[in-house]
PDB file of N, CA and C in Angstrom:
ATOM      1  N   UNK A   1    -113.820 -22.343  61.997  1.00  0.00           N
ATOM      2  CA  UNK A   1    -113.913 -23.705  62.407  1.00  0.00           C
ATOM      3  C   UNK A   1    -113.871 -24.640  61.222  1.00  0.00           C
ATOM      4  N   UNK A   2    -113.701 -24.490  60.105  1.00  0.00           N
ATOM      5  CA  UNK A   2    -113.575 -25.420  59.124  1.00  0.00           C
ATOM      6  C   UNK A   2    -112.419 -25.734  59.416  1.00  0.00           C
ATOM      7  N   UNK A   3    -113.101 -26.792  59.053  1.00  0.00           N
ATOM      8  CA  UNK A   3    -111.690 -28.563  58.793  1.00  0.00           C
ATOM      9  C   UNK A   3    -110.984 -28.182  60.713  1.00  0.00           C
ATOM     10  N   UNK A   4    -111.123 -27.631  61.345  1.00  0.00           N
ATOM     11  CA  UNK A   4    -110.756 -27.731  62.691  1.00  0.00           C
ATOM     12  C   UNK A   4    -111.288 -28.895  63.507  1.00  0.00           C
ATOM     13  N   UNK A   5    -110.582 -29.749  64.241  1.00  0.00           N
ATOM     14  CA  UNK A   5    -110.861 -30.987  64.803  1.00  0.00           C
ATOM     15  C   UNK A   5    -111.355 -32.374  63.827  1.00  0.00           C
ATOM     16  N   UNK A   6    -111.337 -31.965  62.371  1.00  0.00           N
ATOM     17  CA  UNK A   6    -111.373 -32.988  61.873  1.00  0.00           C
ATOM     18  C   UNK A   6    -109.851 -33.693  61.353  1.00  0.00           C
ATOM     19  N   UNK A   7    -109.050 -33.095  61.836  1.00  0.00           N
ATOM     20  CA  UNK A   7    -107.785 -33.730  61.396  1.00  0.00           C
ATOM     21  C   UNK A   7    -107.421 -35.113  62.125  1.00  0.00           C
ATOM     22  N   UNK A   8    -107.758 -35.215  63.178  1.00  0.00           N
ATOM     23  CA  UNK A   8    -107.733 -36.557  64.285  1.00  0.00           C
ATOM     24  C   UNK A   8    -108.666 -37.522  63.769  1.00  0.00           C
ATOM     25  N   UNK A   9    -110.078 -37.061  63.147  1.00  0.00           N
ATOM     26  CA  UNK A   9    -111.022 -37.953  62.737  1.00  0.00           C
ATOM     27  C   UNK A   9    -110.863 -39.001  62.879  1.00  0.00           C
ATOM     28  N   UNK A  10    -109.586 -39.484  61.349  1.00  0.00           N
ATOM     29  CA  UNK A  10    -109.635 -40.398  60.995  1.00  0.00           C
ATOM     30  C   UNK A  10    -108.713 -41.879  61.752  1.00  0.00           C
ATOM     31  N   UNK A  11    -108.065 -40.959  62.665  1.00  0.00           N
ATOM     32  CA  UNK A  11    -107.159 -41.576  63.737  1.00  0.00           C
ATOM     33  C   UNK A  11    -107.818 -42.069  65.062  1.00  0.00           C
ATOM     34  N   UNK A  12    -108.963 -41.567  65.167  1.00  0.00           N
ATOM     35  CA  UNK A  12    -109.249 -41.146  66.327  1.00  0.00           C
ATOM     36  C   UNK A  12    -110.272 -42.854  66.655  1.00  0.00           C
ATOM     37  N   UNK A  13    -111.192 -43.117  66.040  1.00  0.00           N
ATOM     38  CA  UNK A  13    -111.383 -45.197  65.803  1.00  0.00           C
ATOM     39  C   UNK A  13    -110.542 -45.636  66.285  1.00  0.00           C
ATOM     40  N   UNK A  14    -108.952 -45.808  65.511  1.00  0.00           N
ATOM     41  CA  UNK A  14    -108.070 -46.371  65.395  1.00  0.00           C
ATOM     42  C   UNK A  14    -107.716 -46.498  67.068  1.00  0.00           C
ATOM     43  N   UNK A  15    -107.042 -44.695  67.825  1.00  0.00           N
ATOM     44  CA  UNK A  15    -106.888 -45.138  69.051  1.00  0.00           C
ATOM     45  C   UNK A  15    -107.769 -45.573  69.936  1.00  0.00           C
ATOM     46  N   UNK A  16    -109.177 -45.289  69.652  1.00  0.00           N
ATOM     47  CA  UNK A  16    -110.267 -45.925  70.438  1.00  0.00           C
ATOM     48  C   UNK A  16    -110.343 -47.788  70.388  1.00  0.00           C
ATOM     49  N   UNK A  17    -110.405 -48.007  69.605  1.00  0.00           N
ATOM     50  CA  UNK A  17    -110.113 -49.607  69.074  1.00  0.00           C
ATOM     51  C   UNK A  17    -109.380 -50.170  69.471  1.00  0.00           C
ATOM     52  N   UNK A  18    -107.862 -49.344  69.815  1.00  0.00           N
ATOM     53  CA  UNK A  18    -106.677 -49.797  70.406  1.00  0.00           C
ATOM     54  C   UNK A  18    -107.128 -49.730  72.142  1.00  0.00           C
ATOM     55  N   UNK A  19    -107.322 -48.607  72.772  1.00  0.00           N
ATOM     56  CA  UNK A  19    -107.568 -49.074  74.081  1.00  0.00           C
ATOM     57  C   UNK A  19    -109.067 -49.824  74.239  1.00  0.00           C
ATOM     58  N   UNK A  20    -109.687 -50.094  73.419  1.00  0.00           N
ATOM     59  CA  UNK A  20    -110.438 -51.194  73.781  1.00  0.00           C
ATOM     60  C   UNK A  20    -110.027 -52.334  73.800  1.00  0.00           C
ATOM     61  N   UNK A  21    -109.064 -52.671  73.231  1.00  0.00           N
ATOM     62  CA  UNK A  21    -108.603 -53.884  72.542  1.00  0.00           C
ATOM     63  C   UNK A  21    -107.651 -54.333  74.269  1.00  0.00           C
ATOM     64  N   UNK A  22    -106.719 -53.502  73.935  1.00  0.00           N
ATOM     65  CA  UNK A  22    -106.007 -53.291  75.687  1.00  0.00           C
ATOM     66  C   UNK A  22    -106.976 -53.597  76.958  1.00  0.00           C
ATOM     67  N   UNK A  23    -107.727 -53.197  77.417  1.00  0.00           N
ATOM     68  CA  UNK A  23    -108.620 -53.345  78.285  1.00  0.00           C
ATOM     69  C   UNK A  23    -109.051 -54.601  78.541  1.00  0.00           C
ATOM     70  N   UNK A  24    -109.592 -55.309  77.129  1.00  0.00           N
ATOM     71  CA  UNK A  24    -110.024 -56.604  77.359  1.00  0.00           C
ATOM     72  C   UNK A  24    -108.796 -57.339  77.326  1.00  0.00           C
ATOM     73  N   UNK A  25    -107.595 -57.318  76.764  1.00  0.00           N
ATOM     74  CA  UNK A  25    -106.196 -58.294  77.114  1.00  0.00           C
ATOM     75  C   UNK A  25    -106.282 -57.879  78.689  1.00  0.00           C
ATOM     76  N   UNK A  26    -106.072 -56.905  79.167  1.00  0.00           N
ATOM     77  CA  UNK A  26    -105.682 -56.398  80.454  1.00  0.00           C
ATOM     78  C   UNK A  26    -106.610 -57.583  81.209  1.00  0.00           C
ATOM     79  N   UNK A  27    -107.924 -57.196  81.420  1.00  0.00           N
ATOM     80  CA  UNK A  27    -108.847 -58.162  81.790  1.00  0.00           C
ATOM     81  C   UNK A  27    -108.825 -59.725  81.430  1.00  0.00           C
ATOM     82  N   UNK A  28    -108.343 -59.951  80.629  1.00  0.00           N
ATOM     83  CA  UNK A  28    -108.194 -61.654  80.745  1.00  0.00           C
ATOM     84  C   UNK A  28    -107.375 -61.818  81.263  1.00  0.00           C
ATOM     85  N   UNK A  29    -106.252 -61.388  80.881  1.00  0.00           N
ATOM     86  CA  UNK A  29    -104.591 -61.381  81.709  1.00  0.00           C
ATOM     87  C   UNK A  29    -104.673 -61.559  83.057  1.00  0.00           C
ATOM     88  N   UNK A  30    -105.763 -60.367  83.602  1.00  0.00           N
ATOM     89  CA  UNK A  30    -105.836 -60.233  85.208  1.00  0.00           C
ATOM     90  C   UNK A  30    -106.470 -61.780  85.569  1.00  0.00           C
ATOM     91  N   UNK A  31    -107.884 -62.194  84.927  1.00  0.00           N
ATOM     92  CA  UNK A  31    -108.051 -63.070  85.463  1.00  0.00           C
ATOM     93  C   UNK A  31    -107.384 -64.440  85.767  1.00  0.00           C
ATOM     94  N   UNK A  32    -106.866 -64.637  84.407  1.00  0.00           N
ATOM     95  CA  UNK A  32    -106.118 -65.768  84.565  1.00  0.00           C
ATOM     96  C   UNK A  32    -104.858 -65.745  85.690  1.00  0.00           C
ATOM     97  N   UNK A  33    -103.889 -64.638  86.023  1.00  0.00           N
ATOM     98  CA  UNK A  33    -103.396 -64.380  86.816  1.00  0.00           C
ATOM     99  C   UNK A  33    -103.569 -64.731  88.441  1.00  0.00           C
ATOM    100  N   UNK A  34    -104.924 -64.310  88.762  1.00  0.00           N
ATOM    101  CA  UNK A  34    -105.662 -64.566  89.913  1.00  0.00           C
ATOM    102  C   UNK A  34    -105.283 -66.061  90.480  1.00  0.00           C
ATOM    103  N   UNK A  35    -104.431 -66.120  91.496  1.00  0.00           N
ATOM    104  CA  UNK A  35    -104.576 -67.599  91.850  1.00  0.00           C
ATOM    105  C   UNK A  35    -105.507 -67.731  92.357  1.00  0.00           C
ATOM    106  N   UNK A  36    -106.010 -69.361  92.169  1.00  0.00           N
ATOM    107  CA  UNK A  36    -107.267 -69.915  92.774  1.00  0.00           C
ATOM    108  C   UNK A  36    -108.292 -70.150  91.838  1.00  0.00           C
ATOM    109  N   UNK A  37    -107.930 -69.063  90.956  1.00  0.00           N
ATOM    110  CA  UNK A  37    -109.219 -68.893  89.809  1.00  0.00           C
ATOM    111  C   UNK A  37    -109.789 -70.390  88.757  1.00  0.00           C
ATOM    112  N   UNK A  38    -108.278 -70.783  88.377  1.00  0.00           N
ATOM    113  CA  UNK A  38    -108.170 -71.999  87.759  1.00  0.00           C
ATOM    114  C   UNK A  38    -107.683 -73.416  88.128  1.00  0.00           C
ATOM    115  N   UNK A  39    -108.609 -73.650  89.263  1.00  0.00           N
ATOM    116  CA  UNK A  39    -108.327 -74.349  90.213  1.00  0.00           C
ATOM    117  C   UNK A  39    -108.122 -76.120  89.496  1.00  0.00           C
ATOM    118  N   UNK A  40    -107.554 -76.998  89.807  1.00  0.00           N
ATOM    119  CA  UNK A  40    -107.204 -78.437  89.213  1.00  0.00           C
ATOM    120  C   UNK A  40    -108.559 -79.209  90.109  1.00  0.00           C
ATOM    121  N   UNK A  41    -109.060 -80.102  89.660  1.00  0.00           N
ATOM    122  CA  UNK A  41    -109.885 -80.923  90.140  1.00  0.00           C
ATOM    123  C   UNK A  41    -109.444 -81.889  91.443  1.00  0.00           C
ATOM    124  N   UNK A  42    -110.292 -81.683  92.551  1.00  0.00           N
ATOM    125  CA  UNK A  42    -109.524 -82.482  93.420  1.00  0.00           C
ATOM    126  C   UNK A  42    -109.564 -84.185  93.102  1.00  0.00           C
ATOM    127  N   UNK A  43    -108.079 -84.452  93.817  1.00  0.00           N
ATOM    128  CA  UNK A  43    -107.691 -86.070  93.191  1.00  0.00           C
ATOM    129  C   UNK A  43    -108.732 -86.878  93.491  1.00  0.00           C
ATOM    130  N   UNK A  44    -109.236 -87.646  92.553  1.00  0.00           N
ATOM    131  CA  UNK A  44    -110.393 -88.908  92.933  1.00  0.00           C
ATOM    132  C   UNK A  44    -109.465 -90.090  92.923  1.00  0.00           C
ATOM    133  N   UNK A  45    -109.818 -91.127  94.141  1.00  0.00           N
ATOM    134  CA  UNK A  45    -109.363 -91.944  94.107  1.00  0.00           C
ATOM    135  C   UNK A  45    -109.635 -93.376  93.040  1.00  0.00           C
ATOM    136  N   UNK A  46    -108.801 -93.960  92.649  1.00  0.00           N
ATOM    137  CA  UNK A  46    -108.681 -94.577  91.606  1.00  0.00           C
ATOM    138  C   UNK A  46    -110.040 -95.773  92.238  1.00  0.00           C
ATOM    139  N   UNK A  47    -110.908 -96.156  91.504  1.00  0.00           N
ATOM    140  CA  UNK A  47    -111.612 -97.500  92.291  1.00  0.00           C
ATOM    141  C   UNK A  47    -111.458 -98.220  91.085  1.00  0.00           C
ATOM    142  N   UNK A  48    -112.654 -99.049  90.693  1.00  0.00           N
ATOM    143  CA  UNK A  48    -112.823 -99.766  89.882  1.00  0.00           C
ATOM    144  C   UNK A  48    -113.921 -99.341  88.695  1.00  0.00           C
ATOM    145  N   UNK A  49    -114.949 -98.437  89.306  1.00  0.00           N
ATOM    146  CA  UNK A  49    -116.049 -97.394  88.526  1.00  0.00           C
ATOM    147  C   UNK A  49    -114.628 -96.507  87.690  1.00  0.00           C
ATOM    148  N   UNK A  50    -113.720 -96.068  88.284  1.00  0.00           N
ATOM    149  CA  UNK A  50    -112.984 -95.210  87.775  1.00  0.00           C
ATOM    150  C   UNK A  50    -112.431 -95.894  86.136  1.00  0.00           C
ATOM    151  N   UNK A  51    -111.525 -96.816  86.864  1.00  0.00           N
ATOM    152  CA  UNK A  51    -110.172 -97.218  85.869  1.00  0.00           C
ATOM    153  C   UNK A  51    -111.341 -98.414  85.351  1.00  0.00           C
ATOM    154  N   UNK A  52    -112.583 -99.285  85.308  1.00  0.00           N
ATOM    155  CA  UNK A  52    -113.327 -99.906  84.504  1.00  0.00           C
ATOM    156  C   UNK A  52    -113.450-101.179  84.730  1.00  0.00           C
ATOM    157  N   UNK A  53    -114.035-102.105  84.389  1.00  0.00           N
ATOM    158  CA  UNK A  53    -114.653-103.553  84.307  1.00  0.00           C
ATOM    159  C   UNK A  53    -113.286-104.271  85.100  1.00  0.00           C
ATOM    160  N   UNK A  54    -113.570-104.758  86.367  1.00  0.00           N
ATOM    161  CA  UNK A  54    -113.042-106.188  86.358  1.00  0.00           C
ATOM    162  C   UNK A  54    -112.672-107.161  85.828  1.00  0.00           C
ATOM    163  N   UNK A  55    -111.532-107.972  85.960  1.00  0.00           N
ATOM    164  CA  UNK A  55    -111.518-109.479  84.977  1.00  0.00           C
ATOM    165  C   UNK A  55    -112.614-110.116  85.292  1.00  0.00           C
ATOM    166  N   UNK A  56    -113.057-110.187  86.652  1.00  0.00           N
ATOM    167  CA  UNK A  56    -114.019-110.944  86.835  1.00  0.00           C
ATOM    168  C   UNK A  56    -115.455-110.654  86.184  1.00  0.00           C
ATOM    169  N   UNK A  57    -115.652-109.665  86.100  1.00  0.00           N
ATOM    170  CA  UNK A  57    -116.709-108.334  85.624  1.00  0.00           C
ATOM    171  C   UNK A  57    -116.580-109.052  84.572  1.00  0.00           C
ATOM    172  N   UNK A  58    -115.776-108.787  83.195  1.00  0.00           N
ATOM    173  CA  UNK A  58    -115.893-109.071  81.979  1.00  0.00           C
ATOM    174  C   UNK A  58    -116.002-110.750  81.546  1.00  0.00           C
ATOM    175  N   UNK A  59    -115.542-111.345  82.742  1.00  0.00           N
ATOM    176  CA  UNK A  59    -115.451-112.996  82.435  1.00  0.00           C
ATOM    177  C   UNK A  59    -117.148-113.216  82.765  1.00  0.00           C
ATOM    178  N   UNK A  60    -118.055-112.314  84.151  1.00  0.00           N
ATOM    179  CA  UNK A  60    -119.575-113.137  84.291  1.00  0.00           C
ATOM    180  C   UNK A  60    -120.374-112.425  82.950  1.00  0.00           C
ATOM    181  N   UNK A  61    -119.893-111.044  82.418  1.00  0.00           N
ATOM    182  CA  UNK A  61    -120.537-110.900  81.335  1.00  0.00           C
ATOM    183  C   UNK A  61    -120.751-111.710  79.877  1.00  0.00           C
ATOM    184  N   UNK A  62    -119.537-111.881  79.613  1.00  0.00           N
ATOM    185  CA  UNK A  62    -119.549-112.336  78.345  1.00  0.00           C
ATOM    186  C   UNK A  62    -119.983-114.061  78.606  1.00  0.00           C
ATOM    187  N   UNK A  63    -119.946-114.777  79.739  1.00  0.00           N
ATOM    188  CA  UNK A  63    -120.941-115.644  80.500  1.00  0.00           C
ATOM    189  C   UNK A  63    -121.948-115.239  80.329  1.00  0.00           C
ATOM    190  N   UNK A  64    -122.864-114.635  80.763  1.00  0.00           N
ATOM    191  CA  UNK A  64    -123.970-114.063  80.888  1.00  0.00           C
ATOM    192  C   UNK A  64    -124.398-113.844  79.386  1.00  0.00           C
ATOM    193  N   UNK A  65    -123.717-113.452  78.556  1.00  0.00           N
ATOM    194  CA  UNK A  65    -124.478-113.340  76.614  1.00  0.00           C
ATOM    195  C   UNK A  65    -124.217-114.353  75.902  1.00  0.00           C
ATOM    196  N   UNK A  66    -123.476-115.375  76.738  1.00  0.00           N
ATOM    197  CA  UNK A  66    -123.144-116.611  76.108  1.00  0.00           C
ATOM    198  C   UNK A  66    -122.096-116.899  75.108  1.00  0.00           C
ATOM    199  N   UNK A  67    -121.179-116.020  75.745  1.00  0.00           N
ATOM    200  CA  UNK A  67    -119.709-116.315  74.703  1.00  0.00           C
ATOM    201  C   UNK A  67    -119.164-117.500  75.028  1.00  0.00           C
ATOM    202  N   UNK A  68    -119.419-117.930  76.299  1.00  0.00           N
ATOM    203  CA  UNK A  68    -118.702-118.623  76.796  1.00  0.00           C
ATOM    204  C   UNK A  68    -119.801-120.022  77.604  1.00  0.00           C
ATOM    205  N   UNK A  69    -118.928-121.343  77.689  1.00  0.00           N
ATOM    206  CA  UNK A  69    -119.674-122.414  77.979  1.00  0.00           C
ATOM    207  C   UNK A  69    -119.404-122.509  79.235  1.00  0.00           C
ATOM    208  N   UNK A  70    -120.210-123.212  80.155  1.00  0.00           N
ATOM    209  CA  UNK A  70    -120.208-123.610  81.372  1.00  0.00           C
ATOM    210  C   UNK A  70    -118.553-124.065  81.662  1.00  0.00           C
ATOM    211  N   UNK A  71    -117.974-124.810  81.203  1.00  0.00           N
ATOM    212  CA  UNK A  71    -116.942-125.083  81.853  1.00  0.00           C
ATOM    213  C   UNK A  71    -116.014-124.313  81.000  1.00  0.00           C
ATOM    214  N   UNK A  72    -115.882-123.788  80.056  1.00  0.00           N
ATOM    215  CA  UNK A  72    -114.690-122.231  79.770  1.00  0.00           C
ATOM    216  C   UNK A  72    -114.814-121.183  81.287  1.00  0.00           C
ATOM    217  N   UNK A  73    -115.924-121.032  81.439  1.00  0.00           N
ATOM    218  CA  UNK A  73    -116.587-120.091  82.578  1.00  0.00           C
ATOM    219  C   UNK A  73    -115.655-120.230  83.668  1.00  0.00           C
ATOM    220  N   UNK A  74    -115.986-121.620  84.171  1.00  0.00           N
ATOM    221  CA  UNK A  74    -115.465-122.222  85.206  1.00  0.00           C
ATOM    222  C   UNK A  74    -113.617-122.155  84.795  1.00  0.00           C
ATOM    223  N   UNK A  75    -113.408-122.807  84.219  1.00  0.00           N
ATOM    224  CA  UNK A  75    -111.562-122.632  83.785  1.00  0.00           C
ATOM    225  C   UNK A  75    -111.239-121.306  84.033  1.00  0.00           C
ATOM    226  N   UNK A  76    -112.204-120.325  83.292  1.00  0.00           N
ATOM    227  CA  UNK A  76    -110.827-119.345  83.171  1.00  0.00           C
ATOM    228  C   UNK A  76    -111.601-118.230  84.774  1.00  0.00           C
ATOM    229  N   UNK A  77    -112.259-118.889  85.560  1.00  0.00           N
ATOM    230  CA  UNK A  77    -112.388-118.241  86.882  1.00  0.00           C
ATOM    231  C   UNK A  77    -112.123-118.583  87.924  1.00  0.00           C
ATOM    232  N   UNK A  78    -111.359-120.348  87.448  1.00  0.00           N
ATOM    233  CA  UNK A  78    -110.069-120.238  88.708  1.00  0.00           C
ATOM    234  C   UNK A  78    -108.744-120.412  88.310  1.00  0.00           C
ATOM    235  N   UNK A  79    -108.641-119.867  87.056  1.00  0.00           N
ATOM    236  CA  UNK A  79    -107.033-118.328  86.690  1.00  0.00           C
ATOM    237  C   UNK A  79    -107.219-117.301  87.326  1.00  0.00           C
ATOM    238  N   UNK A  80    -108.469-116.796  87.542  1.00  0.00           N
ATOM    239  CA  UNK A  80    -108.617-115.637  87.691  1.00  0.00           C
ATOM    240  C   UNK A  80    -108.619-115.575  89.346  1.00  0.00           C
ATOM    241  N   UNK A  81    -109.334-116.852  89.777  1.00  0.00           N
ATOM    242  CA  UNK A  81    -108.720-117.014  91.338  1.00  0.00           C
ATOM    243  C   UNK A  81    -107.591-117.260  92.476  1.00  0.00           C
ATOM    244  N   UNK A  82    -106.915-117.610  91.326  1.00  0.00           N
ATOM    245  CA  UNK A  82    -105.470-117.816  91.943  1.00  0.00           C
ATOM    246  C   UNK A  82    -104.393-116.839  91.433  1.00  0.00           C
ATOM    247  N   UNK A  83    -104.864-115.525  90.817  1.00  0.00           N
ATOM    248  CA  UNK A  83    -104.012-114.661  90.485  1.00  0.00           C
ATOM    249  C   UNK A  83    -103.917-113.434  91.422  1.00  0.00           C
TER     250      UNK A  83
END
């Protein structure tokens, strides 16, 4: 029995490593494969929380911290009413 079955030894990691390595590609592969698995988010409808601030929204704010004077206020919120 000397040196018998040690000739693979040093090979023998190598193919172990290799079908481990295989197994887990195999396994991701499969999953991603799977329809359904990676499903798209269902469509939300667009509101105003969505797509953000109103003209009107941003015209009573910056009113409101005082960017703006009583009658700027007033001007540019009936542009904003007749648009």
């Amino acid at each position: 029995m000397w040196g018998y079955g040690y000739n693979m030894m040093g090979w023998g990691w190598l193919i172990g490593a290799a079908i481990v390595l295989l197994l887990i590609v195999a396994v991701v592969v499969a999953l991603l494969l799977i329809p359904g698995r990676m499903r798209q988010p269902a469509a939300v409808p667009l509101s105003a929380a969505a797509t953000g601030p109103t003209p009107r929204q941003i015209l009573d704010e910056r009113y409101a911290r005082g960017d703006l004077t009583t009658e700027e206020y007033l001007e540019r919120g009936k542009h904003l009413g007749s648009a």
